[in-house]
Protein backbone atom coordinates (compact mmCIF):
# COMPACT_ATOMS: atom_id res chain seq x y z
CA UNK A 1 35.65 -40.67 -59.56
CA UNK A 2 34.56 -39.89 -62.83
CA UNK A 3 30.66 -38.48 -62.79
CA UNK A 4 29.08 -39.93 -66.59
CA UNK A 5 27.27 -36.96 -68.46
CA UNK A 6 23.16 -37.50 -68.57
CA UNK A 7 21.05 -39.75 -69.47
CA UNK A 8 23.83 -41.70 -67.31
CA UNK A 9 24.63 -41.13 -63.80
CA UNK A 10 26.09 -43.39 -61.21
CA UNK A 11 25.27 -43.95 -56.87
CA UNK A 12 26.94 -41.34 -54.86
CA UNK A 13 30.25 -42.45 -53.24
CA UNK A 14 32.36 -41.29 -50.51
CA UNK A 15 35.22 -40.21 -52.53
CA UNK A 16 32.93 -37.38 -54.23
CA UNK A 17 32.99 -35.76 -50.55
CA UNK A 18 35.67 -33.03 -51.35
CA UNK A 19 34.18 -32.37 -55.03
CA UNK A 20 30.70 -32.09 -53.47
CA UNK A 21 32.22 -29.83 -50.63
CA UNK A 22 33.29 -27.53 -53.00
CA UNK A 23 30.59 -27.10 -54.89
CA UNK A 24 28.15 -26.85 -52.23
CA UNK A 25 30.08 -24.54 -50.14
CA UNK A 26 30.36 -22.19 -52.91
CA UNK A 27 26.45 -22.64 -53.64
CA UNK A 28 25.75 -22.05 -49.36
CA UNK A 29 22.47 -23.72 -50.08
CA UNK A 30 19.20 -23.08 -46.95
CA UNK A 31 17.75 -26.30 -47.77
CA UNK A 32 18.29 -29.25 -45.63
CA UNK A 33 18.81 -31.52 -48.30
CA UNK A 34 22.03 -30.52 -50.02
CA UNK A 35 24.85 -31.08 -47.74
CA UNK A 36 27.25 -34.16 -49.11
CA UNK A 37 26.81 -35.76 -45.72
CA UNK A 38 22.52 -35.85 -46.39
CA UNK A 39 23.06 -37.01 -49.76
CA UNK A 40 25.06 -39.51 -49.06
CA UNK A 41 23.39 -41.37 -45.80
CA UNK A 42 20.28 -41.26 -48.12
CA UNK A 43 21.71 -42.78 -51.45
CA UNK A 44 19.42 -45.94 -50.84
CA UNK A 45 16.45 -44.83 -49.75
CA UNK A 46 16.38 -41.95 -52.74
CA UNK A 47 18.28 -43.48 -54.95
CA UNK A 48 20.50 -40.42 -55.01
CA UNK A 49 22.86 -40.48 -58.67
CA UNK A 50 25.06 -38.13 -59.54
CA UNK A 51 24.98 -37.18 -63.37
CA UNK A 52 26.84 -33.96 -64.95
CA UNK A 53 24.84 -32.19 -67.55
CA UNK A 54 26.55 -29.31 -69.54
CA UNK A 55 29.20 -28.18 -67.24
CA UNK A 56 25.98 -28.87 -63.57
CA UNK A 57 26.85 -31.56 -61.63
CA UNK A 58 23.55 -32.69 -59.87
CA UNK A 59 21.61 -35.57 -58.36
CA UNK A 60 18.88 -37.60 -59.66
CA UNK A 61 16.72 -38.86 -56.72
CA UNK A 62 13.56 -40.41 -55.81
CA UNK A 63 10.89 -39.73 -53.27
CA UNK A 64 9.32 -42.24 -50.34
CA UNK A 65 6.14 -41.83 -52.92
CA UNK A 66 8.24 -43.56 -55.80
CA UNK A 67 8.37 -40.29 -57.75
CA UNK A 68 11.51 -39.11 -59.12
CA UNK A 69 13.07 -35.88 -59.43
CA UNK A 70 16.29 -34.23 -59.57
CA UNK A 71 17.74 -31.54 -56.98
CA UNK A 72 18.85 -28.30 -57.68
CA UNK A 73 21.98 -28.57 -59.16
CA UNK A 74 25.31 -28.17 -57.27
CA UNK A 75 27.17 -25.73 -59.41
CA UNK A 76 27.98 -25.03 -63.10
CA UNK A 77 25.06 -23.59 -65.23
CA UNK A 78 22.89 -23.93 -63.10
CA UNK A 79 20.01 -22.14 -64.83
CA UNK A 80 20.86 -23.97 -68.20
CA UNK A 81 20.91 -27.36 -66.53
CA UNK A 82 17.56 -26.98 -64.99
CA UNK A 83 15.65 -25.98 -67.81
CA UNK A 84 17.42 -28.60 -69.89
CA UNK A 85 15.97 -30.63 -67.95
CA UNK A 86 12.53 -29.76 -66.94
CA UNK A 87 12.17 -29.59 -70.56
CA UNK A 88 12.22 -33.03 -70.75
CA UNK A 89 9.25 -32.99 -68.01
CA UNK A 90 11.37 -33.75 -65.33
CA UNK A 91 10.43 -32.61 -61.72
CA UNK A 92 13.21 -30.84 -59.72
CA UNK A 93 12.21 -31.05 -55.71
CA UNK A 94 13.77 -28.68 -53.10
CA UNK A 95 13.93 -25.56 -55.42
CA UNK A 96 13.93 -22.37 -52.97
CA UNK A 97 12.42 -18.71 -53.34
CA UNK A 98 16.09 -17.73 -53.91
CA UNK A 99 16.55 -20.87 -56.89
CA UNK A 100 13.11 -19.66 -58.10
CA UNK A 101 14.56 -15.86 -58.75
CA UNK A 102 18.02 -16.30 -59.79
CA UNK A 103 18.06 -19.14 -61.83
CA UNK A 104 14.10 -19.41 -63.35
CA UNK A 105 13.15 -15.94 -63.55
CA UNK A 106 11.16 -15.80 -60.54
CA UNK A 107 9.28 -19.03 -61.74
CA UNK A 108 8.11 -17.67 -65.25
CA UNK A 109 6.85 -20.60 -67.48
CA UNK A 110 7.18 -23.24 -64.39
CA UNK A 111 4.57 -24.63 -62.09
CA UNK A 112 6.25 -24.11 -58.69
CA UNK A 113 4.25 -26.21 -56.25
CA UNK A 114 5.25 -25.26 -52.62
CA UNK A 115 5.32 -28.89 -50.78
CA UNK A 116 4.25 -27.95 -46.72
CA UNK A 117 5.49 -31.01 -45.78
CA UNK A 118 8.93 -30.94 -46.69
CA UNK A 119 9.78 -27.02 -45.73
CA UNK A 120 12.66 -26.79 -43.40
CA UNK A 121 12.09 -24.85 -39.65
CA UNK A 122 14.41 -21.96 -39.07
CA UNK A 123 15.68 -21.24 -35.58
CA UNK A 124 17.88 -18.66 -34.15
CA UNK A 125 20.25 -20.66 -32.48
CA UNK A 126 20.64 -18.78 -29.33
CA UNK A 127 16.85 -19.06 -28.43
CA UNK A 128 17.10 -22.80 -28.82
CA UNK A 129 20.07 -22.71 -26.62
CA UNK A 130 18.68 -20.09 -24.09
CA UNK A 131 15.04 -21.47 -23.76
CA UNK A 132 14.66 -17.45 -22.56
CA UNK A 133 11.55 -16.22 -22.05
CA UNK A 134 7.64 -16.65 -21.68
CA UNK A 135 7.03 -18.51 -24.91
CA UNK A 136 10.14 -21.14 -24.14
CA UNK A 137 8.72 -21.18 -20.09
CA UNK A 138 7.29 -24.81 -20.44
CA UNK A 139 10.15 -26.10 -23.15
CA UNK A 140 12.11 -25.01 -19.67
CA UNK A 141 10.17 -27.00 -17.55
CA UNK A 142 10.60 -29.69 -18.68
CA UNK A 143 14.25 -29.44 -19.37
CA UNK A 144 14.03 -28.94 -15.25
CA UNK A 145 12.27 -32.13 -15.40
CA UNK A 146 14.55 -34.27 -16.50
CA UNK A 147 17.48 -32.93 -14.50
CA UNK A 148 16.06 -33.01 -10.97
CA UNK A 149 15.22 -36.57 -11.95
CA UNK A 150 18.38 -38.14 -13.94
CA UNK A 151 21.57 -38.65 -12.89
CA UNK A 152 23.23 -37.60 -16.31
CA UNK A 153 26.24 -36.16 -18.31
CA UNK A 154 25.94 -33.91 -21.71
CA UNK A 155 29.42 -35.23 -24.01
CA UNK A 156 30.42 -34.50 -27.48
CA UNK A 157 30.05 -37.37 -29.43
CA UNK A 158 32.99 -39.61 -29.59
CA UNK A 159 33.98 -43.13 -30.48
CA UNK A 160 33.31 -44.65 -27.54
CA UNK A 161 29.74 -43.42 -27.69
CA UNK A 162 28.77 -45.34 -30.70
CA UNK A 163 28.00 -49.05 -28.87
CA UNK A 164 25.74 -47.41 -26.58
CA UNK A 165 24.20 -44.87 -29.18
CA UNK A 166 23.26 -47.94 -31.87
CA UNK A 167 21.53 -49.34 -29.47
CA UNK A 168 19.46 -46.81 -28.25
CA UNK A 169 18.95 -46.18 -32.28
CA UNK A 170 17.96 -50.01 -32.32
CA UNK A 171 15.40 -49.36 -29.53
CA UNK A 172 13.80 -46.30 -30.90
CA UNK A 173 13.24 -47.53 -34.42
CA UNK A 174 11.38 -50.52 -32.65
CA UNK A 175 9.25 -48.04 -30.79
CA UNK A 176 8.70 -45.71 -33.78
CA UNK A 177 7.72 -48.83 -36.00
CA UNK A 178 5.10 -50.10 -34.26
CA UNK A 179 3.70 -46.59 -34.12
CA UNK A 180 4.37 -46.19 -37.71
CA UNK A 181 2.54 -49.03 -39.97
CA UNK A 182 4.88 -50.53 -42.42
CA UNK A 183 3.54 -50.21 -46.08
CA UNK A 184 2.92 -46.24 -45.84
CA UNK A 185 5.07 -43.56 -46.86
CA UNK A 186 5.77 -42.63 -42.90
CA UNK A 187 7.27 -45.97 -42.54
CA UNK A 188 9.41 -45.62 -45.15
CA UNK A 189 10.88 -42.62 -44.10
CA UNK A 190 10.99 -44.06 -40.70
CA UNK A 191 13.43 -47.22 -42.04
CA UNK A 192 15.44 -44.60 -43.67
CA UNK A 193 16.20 -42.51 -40.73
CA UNK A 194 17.20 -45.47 -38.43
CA UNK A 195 19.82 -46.64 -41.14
CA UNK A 196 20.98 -43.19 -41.98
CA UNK A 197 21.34 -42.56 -38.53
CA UNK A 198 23.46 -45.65 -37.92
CA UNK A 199 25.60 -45.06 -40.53
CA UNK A 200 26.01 -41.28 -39.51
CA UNK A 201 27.09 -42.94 -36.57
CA UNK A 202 29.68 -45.01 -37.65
CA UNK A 203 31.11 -42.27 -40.15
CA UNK A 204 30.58 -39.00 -38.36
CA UNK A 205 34.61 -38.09 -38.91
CA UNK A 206 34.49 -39.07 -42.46
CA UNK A 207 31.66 -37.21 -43.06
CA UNK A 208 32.43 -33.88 -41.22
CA UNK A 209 29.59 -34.51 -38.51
CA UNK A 210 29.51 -33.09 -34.92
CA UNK A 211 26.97 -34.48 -32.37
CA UNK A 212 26.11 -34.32 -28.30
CA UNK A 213 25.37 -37.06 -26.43
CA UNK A 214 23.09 -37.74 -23.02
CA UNK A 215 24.23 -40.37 -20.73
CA UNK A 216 21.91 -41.08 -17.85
CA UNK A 217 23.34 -43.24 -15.76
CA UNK A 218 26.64 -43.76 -17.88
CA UNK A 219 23.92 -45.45 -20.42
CA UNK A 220 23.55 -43.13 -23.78
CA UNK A 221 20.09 -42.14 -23.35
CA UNK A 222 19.80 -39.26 -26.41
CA UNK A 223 22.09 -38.03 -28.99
CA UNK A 224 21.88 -35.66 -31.69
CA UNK A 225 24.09 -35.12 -35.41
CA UNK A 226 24.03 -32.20 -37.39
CA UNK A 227 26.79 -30.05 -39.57
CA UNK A 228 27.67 -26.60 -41.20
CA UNK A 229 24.72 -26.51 -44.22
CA UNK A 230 25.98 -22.52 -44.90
CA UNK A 231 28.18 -19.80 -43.10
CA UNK A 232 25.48 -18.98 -40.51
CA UNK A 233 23.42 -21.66 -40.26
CA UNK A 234 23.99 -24.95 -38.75
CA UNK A 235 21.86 -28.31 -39.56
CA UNK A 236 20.62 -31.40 -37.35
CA UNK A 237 20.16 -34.55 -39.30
CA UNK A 238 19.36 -36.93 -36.34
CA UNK A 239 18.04 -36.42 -33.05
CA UNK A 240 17.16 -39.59 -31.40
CA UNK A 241 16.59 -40.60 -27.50
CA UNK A 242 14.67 -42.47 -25.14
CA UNK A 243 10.71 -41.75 -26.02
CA UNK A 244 9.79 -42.57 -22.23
CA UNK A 245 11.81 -40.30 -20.66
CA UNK A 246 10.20 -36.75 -20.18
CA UNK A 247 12.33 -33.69 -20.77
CA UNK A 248 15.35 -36.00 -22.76
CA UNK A 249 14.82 -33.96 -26.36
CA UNK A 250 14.14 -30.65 -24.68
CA UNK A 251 17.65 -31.08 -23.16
CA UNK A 252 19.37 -32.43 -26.19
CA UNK A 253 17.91 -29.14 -28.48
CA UNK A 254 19.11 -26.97 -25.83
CA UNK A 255 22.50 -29.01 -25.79
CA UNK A 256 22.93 -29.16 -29.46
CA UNK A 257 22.32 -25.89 -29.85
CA UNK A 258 24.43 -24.38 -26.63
CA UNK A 259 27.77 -26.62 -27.56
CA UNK A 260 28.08 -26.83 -31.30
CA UNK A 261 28.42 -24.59 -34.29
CA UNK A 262 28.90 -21.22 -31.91
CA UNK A 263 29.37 -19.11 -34.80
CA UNK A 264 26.22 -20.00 -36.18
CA UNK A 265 23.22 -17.16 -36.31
CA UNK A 266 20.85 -20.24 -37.26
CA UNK A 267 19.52 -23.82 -36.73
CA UNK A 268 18.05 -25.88 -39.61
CA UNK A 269 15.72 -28.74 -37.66
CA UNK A 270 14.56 -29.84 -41.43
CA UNK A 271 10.87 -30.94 -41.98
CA UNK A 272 8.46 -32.44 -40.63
CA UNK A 273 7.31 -34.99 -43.76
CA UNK A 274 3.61 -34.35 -42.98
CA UNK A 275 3.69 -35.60 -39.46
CA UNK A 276 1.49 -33.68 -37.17
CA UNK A 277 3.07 -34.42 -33.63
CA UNK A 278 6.69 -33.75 -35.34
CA UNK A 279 5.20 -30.83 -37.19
CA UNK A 280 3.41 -29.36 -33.64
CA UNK A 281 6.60 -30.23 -32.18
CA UNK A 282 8.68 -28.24 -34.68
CA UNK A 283 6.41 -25.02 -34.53
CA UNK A 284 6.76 -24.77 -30.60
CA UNK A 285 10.06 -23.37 -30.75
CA UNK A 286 8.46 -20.60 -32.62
CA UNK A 287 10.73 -20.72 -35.58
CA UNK A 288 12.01 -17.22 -37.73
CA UNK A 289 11.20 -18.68 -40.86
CA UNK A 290 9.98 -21.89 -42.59
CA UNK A 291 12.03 -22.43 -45.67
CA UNK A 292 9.41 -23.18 -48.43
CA UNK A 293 10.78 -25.60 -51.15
CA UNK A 294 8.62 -26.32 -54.19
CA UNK A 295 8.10 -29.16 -56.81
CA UNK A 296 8.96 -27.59 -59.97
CA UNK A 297 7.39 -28.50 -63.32
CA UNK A 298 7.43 -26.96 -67.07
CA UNK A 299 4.41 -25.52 -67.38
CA UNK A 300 1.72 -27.56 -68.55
CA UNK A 301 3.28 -30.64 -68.03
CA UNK A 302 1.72 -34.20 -67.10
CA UNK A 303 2.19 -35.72 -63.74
């Protein structure tokens, strides 16, 4: 499909997969965000459009807050594009240190705001498969936990999972929503997830995913979805399981982590959007390095 040339821009589809493979795989981008499979599952709740501008193809999104921004574009000029449009007192979100030094001379006439609540956590892979050691003693624990208790299986995700999986999704987004108030930004982001994640379900061949599965009791209990995002590191989009049962997400890290993307150095677990359990959650497995993405303004512009 053709991609119009700014101001215009149309919604991402799923025939611009092998374009946006490409493009991204020759970028090997660290942030979470720009992977075709992320862009697309959040089309609606971003309003992710594709636009091409000069010889960049990029996307034109907008935050749970209602602001809007555009990503760092997916190849082309990259540097020419972004000034182009920053210029025009645009914001680009999820601009790295690396984006920051090749492609706006180390951030020389921007305002680079680093946003906390959207870096991604870092893991070495094998420590998140291992649990080895005195710091990962009580992630161990409660691993231990769950297995003396549950009579369960660990199964790459298939089709026959995905009954069974979309309704433990259905389950958990009740739970999480009446923790989460509707109306605020979390709640947003927490009707987002459950339809991304159901939709991840439902395409995970067409859109290159690999996932794990717990069954407890031939019930799926926990699963978790992630992908390549560069040649050593490995993302998870969606981890979801059963809230009430102690030691289920220890297990599925470990599991994601032990069975999938081998070759991989690194995990990406993504952010934590400000949430302090996730974000307490997220430091205990002591990652290497949080990737620190920035808002990104022309200097001394409004808003």
């Amino acid at each position: 499909m053709e991609i119009p040339r700014y101001p215009q821009s149309r919604a991402i589809d799923l025939q611009d997969k092998p374009l946006l493979d490409r493009l991204l795989a020759e970028l090997q981008p660290r942030v979470s965000e720009l992977t075709f499979a992320n862009l697309y599952l959040f089309r609606k709740v971003h309003e992710y459009r594709l636009t091409l501008l000069g010889d960049a193809v990029l996307a034109l999104g907008r935050g749970y807050d209602g602001s809007t921004y555009f990503l760092p574009p997916f190849g082309g000029d990259i540097a020419a594009a972004t000034r182009e449009l920053l210029d025009q007192g645009l914001t680009l979100y999820g601009a790295d240190d690396g984006f920051l030094e090749r492609h706006l001379d180390g951030g020389e006439g921007v305002e680079a705001l680093a946003d906390r609540n959207n870096f991604d956590y870092l893991h070495l892979k094998d420590e998140m498969a291992q649990l080895s050691g005195k710091q990962y003693h009580k992630k161990k624990n409660r691993v231990n936990y769950f297995l003396n208790r549950h009579r369960h299986q660990v199964e790459i995700l298939n089709d026959g999972h995905l009954a069974g999986a979309l309704a433990l999704l259905g389950e958990w987004g009740r739970v999480r929503t009446e923790i989460v108030p509707r109306g605020t930004g979390q709640g947003g982001s927490v009707q987002g997830e459950i339809e991304g994640a159901a939709e991840a379900l439902r395409l995970h061949r067409e859109l290159g995913l690999s996932g794990v599965v717990i069954l407890v009791d031939g019930a799926v209990r926990g699963f978790a979805l992630g992908e390549r995002l560069n040649r050593e590191t490995a993302v998870c989009h969606f981890e979801k399981g059963d809230l009430f049962m102690e030691g289920l997400y220890q297990l599925l890290d470990r599991e994601f982590s032990r069975l999938l993307f081998t070759d991989c150095t690194y995990l990406n677990r993504e952010q934590d959007l400000g949430e302090e359990s996730l974000r307490q959650a997220k430091l205990s497995y002591h990652p290497v390095e949080l990737v620190v993405k920035y808002r990104v303004k022309k200097a001394g512009a409004r808003g």
